[in-house]
Protein backbone atom coordinates (compact mmCIF):
# COMPACT_ATOMS: atom_id res chain seq x y z
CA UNK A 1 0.00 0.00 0.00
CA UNK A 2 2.74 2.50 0.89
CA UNK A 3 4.51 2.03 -2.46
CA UNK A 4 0.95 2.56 -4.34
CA UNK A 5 0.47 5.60 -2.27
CA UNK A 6 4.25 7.33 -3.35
CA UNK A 7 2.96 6.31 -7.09
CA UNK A 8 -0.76 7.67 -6.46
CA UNK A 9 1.34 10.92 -5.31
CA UNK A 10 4.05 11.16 -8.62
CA UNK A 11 0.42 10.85 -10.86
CA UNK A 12 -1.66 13.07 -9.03
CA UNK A 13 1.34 15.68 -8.82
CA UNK A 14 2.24 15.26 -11.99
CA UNK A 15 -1.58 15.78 -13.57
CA UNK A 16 -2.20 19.25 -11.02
CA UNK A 17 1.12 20.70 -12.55
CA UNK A 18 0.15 19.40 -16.44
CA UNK A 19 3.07 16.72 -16.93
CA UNK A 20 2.16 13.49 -18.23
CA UNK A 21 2.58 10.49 -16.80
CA UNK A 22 2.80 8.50 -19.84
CA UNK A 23 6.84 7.12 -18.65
CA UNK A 24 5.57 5.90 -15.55
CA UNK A 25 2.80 4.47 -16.41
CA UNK A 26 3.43 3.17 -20.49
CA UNK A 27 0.39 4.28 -21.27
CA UNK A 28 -1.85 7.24 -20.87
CA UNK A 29 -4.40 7.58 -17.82
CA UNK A 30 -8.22 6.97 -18.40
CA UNK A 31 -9.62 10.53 -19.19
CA UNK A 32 -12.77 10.15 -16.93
CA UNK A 33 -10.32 9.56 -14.10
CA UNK A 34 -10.50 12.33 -11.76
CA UNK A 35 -7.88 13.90 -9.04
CA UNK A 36 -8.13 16.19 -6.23
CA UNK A 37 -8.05 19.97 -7.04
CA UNK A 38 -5.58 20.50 -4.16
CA UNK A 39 -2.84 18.29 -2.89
CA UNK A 40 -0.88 18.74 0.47
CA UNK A 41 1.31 15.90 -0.16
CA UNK A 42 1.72 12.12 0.86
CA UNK A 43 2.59 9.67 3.83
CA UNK A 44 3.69 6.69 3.09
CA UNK A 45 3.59 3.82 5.97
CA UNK A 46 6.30 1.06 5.54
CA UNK A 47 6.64 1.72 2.19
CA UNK A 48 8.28 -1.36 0.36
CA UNK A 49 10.28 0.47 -1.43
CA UNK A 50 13.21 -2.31 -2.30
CA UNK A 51 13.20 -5.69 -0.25
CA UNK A 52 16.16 -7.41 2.04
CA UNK A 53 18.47 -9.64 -0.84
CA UNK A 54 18.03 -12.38 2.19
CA UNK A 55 14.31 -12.02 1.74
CA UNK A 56 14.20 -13.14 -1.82
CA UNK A 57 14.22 -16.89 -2.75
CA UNK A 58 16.90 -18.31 -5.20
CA UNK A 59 16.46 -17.25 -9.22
CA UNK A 60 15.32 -20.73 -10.03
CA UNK A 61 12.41 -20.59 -7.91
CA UNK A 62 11.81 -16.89 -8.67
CA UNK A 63 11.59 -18.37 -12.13
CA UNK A 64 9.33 -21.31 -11.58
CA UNK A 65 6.99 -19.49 -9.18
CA UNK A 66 6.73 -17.25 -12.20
CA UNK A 67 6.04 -19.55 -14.35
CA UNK A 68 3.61 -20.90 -11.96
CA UNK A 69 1.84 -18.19 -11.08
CA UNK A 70 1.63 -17.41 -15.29
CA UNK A 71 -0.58 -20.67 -14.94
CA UNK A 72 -1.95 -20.56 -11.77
CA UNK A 73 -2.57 -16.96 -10.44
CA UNK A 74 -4.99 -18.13 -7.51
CA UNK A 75 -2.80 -20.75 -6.52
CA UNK A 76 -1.34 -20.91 -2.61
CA UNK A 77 1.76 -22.73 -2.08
CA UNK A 78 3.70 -22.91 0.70
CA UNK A 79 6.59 -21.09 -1.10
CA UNK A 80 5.00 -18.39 -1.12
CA UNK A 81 4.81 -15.61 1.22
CA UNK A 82 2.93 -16.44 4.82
CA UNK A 83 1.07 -13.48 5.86
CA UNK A 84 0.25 -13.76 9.49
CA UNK A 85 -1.64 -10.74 10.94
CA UNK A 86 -1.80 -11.84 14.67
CA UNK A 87 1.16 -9.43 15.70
CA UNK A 88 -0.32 -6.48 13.63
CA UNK A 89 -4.01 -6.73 14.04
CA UNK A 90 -5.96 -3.89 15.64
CA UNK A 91 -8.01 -4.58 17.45
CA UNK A 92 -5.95 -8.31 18.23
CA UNK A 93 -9.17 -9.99 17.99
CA UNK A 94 -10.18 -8.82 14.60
CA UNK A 95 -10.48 -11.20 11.09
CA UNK A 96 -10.25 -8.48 8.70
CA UNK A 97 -6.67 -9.00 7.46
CA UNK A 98 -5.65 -11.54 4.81
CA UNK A 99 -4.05 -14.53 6.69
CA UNK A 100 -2.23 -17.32 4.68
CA UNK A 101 -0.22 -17.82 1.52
CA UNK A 102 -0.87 -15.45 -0.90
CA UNK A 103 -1.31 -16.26 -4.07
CA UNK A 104 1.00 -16.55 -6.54
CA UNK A 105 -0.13 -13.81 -9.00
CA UNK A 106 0.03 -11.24 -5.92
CA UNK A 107 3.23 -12.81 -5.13
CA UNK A 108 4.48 -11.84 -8.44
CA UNK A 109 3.43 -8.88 -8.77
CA UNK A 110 4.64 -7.70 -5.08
CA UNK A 111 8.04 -8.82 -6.27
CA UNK A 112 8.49 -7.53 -9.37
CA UNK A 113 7.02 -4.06 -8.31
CA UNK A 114 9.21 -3.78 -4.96
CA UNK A 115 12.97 -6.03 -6.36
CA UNK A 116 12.30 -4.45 -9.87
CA UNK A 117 10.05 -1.58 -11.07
CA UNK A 118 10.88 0.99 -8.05
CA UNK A 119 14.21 0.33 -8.53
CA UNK A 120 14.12 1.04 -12.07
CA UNK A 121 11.94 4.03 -12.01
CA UNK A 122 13.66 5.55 -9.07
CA UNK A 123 17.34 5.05 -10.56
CA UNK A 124 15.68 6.40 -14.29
CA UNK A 125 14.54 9.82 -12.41
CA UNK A 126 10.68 8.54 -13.29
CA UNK A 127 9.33 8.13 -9.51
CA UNK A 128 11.08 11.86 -7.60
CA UNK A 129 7.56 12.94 -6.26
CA UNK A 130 9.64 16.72 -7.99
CA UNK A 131 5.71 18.65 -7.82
CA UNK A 132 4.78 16.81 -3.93
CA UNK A 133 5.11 19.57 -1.16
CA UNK A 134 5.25 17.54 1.88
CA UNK A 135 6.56 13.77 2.00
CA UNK A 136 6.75 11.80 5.39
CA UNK A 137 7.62 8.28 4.88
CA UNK A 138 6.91 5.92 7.90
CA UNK A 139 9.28 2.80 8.36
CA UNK A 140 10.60 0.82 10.73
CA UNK A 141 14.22 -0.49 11.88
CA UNK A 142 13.15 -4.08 12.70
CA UNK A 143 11.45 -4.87 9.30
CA UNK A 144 12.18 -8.57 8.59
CA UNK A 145 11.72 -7.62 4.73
CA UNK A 146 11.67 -3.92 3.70
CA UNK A 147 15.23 -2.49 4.81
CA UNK A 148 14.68 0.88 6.30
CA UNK A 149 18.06 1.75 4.18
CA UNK A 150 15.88 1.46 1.15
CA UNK A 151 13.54 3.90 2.63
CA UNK A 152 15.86 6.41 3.10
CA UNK A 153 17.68 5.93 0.24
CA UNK A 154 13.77 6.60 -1.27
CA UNK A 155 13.99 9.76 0.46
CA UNK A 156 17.49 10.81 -0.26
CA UNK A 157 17.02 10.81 -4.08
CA UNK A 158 13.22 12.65 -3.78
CA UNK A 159 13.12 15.87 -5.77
CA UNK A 160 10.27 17.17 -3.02
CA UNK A 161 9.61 21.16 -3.19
């Protein structure tokens, strides 16, 4: 969600001050979509915003968990991520977070977005929230998978007002 929300920022930034967004996004936004008239800026919480080398599985079963999840989007396997809400849920005794494996097709897609396409578009100058005024990003030091490094190094390279 954090990650969405820095992207949600760049396009919303970007349409208020008339740039396109075409290079971050490949294509051009739907025309009916519509954006806030006034935007104060964006906050972030635990952003993934690159992930722990230690925290990604071996290429060949990157590869094949691809190539899995190309077939099998729904599927749950036990390779993939566990999500276990019970030392995050609020209030403790709430069921509304996901709990299990996710599925390989959001599996995927976490890990290309967060080892790959912020990465890319922050080293490529397409992702410098350059038109946000105000940027707090929220991360923590203990994070088994999102490296508060890559957080700050986020932060370092922003082109903020």
């Amino acid at each position: 969600g954090g990650a969405l929300a820095v992207y949600a920022a760049e396009i919303i930034s970007r349409h208020l001050n008339n740039i396109p967004c075409d290079d971050l996004m490949g294509k051009s936004l739907h025309p009916s979509l519509s954006f806030p008239r006034t935007f104060l800026g964006v906050v972030p919480i635990t952003p993934a915003l690159g992930v722990r080398p230690e925290a990604l599985p071996p290429k060949p079963i990157v590869w094949a968990l691809s190539v899995a999840a190309s077939l099998l989007p729904s599927a749950q396997l036990s390779l993939a991520p566990l999500e276990d809400p019970e030392h995050y849920n609020c209030p403790p005794e709430t069921k509304r977070n996901y709990s299990g494996h996710w599925p390989l097709g959001t599996s995927k897609m976490l890990l290309d977005l967060t080892a790959y396409q912020i990465p890319h578009d922050v080293s490529r100058n397409k992702l410098t929230l350059a038109h946000v005024d105000k940027v707090l990003i929220l991360a923590g030091e203990k994070d088994r998978v999102i490296p508060v490094e890559s957080c700050q190094a986020f932060y370092d390279h922003l082109q903020c007002q």
